[in-house]
Protein backbone atom coordinates (compact mmCIF):
# COMPACT_ATOMS: atom_id res chain seq x y z
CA UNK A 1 36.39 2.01 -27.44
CA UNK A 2 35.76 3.38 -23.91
CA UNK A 3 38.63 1.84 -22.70
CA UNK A 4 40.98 3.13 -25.73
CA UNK A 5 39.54 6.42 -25.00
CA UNK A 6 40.44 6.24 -21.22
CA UNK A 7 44.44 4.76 -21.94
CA UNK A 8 44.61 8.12 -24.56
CA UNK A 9 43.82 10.65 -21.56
CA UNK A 10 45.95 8.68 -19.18
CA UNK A 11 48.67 9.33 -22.02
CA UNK A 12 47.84 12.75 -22.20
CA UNK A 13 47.69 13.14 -18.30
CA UNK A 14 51.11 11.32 -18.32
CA UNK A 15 53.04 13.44 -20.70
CA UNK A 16 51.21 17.17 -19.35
CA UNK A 17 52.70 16.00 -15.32
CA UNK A 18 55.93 14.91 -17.35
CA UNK A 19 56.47 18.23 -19.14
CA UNK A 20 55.13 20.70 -15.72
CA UNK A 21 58.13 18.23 -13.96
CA UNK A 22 60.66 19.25 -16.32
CA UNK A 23 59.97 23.14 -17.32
CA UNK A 24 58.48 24.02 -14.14
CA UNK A 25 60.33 26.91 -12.18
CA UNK A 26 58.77 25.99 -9.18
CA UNK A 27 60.52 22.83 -8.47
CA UNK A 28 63.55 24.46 -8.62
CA UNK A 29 64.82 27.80 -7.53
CA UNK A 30 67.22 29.11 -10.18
CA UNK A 31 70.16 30.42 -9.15
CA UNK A 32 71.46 34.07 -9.96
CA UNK A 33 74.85 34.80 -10.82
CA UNK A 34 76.29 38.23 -10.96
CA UNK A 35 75.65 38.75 -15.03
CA UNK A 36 78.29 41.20 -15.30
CA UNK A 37 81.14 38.41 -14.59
CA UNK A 38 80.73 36.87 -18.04
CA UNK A 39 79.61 39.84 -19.39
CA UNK A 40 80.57 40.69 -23.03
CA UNK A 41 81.53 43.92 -24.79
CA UNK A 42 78.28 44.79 -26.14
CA UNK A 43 77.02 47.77 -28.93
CA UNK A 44 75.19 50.52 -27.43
CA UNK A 45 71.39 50.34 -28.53
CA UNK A 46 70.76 54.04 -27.26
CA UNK A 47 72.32 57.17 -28.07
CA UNK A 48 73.49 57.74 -24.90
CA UNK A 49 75.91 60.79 -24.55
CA UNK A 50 79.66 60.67 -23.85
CA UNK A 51 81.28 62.88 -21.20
CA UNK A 52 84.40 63.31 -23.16
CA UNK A 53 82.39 64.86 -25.84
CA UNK A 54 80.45 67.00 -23.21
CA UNK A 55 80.95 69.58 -20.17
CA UNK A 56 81.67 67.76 -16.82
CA UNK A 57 78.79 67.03 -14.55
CA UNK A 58 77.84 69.97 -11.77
CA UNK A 59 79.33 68.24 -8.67
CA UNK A 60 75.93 67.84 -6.21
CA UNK A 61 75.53 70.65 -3.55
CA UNK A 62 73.21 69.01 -1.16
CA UNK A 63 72.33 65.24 -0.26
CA UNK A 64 74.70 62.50 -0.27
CA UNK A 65 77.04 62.68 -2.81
CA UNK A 66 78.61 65.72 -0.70
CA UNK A 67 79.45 62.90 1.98
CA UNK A 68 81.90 61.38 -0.61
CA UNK A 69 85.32 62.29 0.73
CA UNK A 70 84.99 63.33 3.76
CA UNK A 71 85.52 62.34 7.17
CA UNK A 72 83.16 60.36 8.70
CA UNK A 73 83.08 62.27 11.97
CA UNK A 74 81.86 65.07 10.43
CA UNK A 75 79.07 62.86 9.51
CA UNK A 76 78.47 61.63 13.22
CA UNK A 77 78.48 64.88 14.51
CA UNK A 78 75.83 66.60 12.11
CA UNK A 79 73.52 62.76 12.15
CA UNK A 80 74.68 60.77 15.35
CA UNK A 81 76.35 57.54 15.80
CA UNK A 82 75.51 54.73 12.89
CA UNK A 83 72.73 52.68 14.15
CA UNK A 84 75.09 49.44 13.00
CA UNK A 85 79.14 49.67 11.80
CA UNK A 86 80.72 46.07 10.44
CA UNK A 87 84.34 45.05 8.85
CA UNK A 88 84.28 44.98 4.85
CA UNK A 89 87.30 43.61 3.00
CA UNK A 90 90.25 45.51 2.66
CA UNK A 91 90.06 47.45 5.62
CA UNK A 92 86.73 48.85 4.18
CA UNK A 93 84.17 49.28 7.39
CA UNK A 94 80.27 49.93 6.63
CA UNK A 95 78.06 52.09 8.63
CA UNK A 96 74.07 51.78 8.23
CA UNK A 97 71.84 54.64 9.03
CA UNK A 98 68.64 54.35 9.16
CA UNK A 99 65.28 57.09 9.50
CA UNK A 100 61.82 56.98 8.99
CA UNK A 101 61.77 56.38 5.13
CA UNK A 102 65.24 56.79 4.63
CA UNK A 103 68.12 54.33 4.53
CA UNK A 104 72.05 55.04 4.23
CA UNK A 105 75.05 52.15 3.98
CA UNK A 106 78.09 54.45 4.03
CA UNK A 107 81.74 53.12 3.52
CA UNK A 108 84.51 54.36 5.03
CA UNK A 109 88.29 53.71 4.62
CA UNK A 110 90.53 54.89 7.08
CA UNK A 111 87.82 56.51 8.36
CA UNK A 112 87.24 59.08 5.20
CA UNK A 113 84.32 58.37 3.05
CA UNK A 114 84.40 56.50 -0.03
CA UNK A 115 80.23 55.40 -0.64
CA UNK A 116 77.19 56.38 -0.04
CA UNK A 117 73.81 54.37 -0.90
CA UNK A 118 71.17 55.66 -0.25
CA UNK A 119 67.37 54.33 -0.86
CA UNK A 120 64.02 55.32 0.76
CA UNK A 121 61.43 57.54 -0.24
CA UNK A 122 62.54 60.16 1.34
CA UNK A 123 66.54 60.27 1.25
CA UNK A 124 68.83 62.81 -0.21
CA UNK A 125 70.18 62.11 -3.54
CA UNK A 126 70.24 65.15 -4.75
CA UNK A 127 70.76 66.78 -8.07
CA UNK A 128 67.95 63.26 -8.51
CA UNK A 129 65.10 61.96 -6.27
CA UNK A 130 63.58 58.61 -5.28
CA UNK A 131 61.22 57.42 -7.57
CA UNK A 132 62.27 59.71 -10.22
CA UNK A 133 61.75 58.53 -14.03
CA UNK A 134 64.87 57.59 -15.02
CA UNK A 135 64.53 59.15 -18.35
CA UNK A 136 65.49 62.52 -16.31
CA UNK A 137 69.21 60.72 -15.96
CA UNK A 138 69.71 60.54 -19.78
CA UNK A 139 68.36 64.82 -20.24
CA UNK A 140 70.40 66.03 -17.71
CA UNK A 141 73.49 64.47 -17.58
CA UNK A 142 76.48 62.85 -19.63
CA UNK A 143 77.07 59.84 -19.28
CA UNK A 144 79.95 57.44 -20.64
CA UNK A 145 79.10 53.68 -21.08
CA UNK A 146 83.15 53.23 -21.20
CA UNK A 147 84.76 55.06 -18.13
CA UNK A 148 88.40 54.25 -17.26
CA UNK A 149 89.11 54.98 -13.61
CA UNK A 150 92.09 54.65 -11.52
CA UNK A 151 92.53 53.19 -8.10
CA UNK A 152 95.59 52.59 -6.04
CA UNK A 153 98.11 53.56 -9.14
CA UNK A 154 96.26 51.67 -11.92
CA UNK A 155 93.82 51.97 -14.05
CA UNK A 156 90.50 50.04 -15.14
CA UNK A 157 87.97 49.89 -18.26
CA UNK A 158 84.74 49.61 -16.79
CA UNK A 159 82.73 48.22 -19.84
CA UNK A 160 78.59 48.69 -18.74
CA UNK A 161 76.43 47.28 -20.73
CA UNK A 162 73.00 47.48 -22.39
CA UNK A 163 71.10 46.40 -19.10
CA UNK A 164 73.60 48.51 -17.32
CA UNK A 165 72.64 51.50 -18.73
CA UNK A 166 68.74 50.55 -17.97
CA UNK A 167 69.20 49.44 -14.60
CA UNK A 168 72.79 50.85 -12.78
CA UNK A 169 73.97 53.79 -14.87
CA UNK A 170 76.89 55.59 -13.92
CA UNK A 171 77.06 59.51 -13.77
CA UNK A 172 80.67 60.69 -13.18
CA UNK A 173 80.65 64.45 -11.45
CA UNK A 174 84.35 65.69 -11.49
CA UNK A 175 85.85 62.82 -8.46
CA UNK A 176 82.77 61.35 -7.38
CA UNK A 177 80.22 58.71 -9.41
CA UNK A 178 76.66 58.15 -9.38
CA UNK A 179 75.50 54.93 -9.91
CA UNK A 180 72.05 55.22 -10.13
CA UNK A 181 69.48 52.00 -9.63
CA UNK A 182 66.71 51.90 -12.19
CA UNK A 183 63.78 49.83 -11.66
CA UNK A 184 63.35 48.60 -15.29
CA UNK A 185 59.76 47.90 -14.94
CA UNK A 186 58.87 51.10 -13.88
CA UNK A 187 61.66 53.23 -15.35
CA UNK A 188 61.86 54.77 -11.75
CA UNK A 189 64.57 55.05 -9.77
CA UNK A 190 64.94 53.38 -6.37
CA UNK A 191 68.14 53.68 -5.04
CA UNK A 192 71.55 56.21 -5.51
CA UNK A 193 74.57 55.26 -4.51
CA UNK A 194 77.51 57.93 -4.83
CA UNK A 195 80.87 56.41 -4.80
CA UNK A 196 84.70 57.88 -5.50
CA UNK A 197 86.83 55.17 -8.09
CA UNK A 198 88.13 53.54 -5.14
CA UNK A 199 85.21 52.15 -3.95
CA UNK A 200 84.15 51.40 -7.59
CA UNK A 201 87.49 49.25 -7.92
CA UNK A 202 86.51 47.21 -4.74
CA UNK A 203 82.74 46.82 -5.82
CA UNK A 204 83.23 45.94 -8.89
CA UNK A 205 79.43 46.43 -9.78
CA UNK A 206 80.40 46.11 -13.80
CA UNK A 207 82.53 44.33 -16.10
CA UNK A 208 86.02 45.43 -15.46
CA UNK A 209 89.31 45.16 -17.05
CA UNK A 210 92.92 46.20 -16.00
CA UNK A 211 94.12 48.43 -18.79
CA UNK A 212 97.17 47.44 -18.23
CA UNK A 213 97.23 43.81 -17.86
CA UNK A 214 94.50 43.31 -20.33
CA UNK A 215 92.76 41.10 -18.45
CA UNK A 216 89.33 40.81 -17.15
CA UNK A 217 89.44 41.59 -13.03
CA UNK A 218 88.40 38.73 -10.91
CA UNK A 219 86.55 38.82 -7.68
CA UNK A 220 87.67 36.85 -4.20
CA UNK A 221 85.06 35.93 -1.89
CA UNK A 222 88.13 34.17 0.97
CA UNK A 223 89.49 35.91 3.58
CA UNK A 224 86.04 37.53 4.99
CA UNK A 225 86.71 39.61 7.86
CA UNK A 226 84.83 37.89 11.05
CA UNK A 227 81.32 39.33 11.01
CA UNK A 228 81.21 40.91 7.32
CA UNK A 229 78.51 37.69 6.86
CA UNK A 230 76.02 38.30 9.50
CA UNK A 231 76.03 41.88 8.76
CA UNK A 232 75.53 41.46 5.09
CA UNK A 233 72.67 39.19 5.84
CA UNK A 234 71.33 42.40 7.95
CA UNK A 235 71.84 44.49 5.10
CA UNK A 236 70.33 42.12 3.08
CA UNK A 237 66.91 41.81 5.11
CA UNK A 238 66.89 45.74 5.21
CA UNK A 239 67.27 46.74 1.61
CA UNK A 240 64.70 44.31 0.73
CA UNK A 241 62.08 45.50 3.03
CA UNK A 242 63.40 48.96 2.08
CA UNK A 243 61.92 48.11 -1.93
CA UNK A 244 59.37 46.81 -0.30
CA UNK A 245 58.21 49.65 1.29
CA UNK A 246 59.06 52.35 -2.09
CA UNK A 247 56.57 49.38 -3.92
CA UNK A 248 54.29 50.27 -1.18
CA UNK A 249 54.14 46.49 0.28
CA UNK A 250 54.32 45.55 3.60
CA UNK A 251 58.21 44.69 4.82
CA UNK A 252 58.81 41.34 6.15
CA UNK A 253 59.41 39.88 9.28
CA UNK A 254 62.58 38.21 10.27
CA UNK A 255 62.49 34.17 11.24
CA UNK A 256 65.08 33.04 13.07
CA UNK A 257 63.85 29.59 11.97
CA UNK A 258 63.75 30.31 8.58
CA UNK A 259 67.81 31.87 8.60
CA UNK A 260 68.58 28.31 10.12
CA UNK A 261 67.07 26.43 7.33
CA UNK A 262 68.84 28.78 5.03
CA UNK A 263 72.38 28.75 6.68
CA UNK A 264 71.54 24.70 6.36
CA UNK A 265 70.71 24.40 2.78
CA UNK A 266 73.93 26.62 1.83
CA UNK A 267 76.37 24.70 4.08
CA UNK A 268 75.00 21.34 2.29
CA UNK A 269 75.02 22.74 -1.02
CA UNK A 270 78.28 24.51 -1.04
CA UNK A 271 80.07 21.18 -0.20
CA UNK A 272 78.98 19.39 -3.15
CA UNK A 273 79.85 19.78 -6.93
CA UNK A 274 76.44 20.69 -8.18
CA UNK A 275 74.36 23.55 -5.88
CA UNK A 276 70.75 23.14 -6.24
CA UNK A 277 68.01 24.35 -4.41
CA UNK A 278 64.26 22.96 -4.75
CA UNK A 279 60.61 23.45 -3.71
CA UNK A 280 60.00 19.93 -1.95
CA UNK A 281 63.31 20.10 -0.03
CA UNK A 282 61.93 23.47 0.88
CA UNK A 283 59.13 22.75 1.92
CA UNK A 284 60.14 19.26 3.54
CA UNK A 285 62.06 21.64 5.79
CA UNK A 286 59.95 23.65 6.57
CA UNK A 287 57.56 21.38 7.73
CA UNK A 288 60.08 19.44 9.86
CA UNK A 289 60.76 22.88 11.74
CA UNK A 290 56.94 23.11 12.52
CA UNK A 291 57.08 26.22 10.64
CA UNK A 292 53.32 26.88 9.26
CA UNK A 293 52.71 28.57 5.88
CA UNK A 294 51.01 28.21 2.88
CA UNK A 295 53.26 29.44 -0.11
CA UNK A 296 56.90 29.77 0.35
CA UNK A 297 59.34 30.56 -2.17
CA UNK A 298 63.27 31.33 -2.45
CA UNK A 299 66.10 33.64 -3.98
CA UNK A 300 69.75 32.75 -4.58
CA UNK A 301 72.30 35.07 -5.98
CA UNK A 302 75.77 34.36 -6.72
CA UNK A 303 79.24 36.15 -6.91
CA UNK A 304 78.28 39.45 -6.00
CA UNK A 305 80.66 41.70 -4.22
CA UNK A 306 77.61 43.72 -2.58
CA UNK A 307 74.36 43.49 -1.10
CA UNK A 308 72.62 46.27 -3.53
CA UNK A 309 74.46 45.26 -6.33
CA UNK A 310 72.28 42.13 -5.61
CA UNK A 311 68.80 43.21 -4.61
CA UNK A 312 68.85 45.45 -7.92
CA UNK A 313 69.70 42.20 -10.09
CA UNK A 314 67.38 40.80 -8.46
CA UNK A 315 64.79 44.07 -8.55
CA UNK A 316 64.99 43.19 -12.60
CA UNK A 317 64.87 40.01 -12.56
CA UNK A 318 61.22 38.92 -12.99
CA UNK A 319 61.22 35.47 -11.18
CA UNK A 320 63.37 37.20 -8.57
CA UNK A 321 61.15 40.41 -8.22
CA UNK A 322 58.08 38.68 -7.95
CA UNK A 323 59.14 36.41 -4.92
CA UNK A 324 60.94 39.97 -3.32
CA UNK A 325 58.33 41.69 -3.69
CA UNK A 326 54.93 39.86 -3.33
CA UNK A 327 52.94 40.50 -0.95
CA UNK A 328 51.74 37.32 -0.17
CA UNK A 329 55.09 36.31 2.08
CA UNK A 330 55.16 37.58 5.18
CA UNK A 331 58.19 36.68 6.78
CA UNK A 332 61.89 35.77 5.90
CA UNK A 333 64.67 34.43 6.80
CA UNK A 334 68.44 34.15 4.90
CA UNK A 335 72.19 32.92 4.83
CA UNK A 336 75.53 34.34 3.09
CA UNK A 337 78.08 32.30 3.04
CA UNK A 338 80.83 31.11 0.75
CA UNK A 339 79.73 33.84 -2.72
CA UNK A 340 76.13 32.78 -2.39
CA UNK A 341 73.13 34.81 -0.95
CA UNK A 342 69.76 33.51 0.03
CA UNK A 343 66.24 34.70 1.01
CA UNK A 344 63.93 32.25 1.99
CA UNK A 345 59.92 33.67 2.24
CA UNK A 346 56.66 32.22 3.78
CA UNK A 347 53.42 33.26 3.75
CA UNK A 348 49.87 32.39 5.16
CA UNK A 349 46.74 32.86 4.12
CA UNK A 350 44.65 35.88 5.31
CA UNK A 351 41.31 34.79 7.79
CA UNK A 352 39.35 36.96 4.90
CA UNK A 353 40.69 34.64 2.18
CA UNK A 354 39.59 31.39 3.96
CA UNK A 355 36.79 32.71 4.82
CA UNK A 356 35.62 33.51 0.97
C-alpha cells in the first residue's frame, strides 16, 4: 500500500513539473508584435464623440504642440543644442532633449518640425498634463476613432481601435494631432506626443489604409540609415527609465555586457525560421559572461516603426509592464536590429533581504 501510495505522488509530481513546463511564461519570453498590424475594424464600445459632428479642437497656446511646424532653430535658440540628433528614415532626423524630469524626442524634416513627444513629470503638454486622468481627454475634446489624413498627395483611413482609444487616442487640433499615451492601469496619462499627418503617415502608430488603393499600408524595416539602430536602442533605454521614474521606481543602469548578450541572441534568432527567446538560454548566458544576479527577465517587441509606440504596448501589456517596471532589476541592457526590440534586466538581491 505504501509503495502504491508513493508511485501515485510520483505521478502527481510528474504531471504538476509536466504542466509548469508547458504553460509556464517563464521559460519563455513571449514575443510582442505591433497589434495594430493585424488589427481588425472593430465596433466602438464607448460613446466617444466625433469631430465632424463637433467644433474643431482649440489649437494649444503653450507647451509642445506649438513646436509642430516650425523650424527647428527657433527651437535651439529659445532651449540650446539637442543633447543627441540621429538619421530616421526618409530623411526624417530625431533630436532628444532632455531636463530634470522632462524628456523631448522631436522630429524634424528638412529641418521644420513634424513631432514632438514628450514624457516626464514635468514637461509641457499643454491644453493636458502628465499624469492626468485620462477621462479629462474624452470631456474636453472631440475625438474621431476614424480620421482620414493626407500626406504627400494621398490620403489614409486611420482605423484606431478599442485599445486605441484606451491607451493612444488621437486628438486632431486644426493641422496638428495629439496622440495621447494612456496608462490603462491607472487611467493616467504618461506621455503626449503632438504630431502633423506627415509624421503620422511615417509612424504609422495605427491600423492604416490607403483610401485610394484600398489596401492595408505595410511597414519596411530595410534600408536603415547607418546609426538609426544604436540611437533607437538609446531612446529605448531612456523612455523606459523615463516610466520608470513617473511610476516612481528607480531607473536602470545600462550594461554593456548585458547589450552584448542581447545584440547576440537577436543576430542568432533572426537567422533562423522560428525566433524564440528563453529563460535557461538567458540565464546560461548570463552566467557564462560572469554577470551576477539573481532574477533576470526579458522583453521583445516586434514590427514597430517607433520606440514609444513600443514602450506604451508594452506599458499595457501586463507580462511586459511588470518586467519594465519592477523594481527588483536593476540594470539593463538591449539590441534593435532587423524589426525586433529587446530589453534584457537583472537584478540582485538587497544586503537587507539576505539578511532577513
Amino acid at each position: 500500500m505504501k509503495k502504491l501510495i508513493i508511485k501515485v505522488i510520483g505521478v502527481l509530481v510528474l504531471i504538476c513539473f509536466l504542466i509548469y513546463l508547458f504553460y509556464s511564461p517563464r521559460l519563455k519570453f513571449d514575443v510582442l508584435e505591433n497589434p495594430n498590424k493585424n488589427t481588425t475594424k472593430t465596433t466602438q464600445t464607448q460613446d466617444f464623440k466625433k469631430s465632424e459632428n463637433t467644433a474643431e479642437n482649440p489649437m494649444p497656446k503653450d507647451g509642445v504642440g506649438t513646436w509642430v511646424g516650425q523650424k527647428l532653430s527657433k527651437l535651439t535658440e529659445k532651449y540650446g543644442q539637442a543633447d543627441r540628433v540621429y538619421p530616421y528614415k526618409d530623411n526624417f532626423k530625431n533630436y532628444v532633449f532632455k531636463e530634470k524630469e522632462a524628456y523631448y524626442l522631436v522630429t524634424t524634416k528638412n529641418g521644420i518640425i513634424k513631432s514632438v513627444y514628450a514624457t516626464g513629470k514635468k514637461a509641457k503638454v499643454e491644453p493636458l498634463h502628465i499624469t492626468q486622468n485620462a477621462a479629462h481627454v474624452f470631456e474636453k475634446f472631440s475625438v474621431n476613432p476614424e480620421p482620414t489624413i493626407s500626406s504627400n498627395g494621398k490620403k489614409y483611413e486611420l482605423e484606431l481601435s478599442d485599445t486605441d482609444m484606451k491607451t493612444q487616442s488621437l486628438v486632431k487640433f486644426k493641422n496638428t494631432y495629439a496622440q495621447i499615451y494612456t496608462d490603462q492601469q491607472s487611467n493616467h496619462i504618461v506621455a503626449v506626443r503632438f504630431l502633423d499627418s506627415d509624421a503620422l503617415a511615417e509612424f504609422k502608430p495605427y491600423q492604416m489604409v490607403s483610401s485610394k488603393e484600398e489596401k492595408e499600408v505595410k511597414s519596411k524595416h530595410g534600408n536603415v540609415p547607418y546609426a538609426q539602430s544604436s540611437n533607437q536602442l538609446m531612446t529605448l533605454y531612456e523612455i523606459t527609465n523615463e516610466m520608470r521614474k513617473i511610476k516612481d521606481t528607480k531607473p536602470l543602469k545600462i550594461n554593456n555586457k548585458l547589450a552584448h548578450i542581447a545584440s547576440f541572441n537577436l543576430y542568432e534568432a533572426t537567422g533562423t525560421d522560428s525566433v524564440e527567446f528563453t529563460e535557461d538560454a538567458l540565464k546560461d548566458q548570463l552566467n557564462a559572461q560572469e554577470i551576477p544576479f539573481t532574477y533576470s527577465s526579458q522583453n521583445v517587441g516586434y514590427d514597430f516603426n517607433d520606440v514609444p509606440t513600443l514602450i506604451h504596448s508594452w506599458l499595457n501589456s501586463d507580462t511586459h509592464r511588470s518586467r519594465m517596471l519592477n523594481a527588483k532589476y536593476n540594470q539593463m541592457g538591449g539590441e534593435v536590429m532587423k524589426g525586433y526590440y529587446t530589453l534584457i534586466f537583472v537584478g540582485e538581491k538587497k544586503k537587507e533581504d539576505i539578511e532577513e
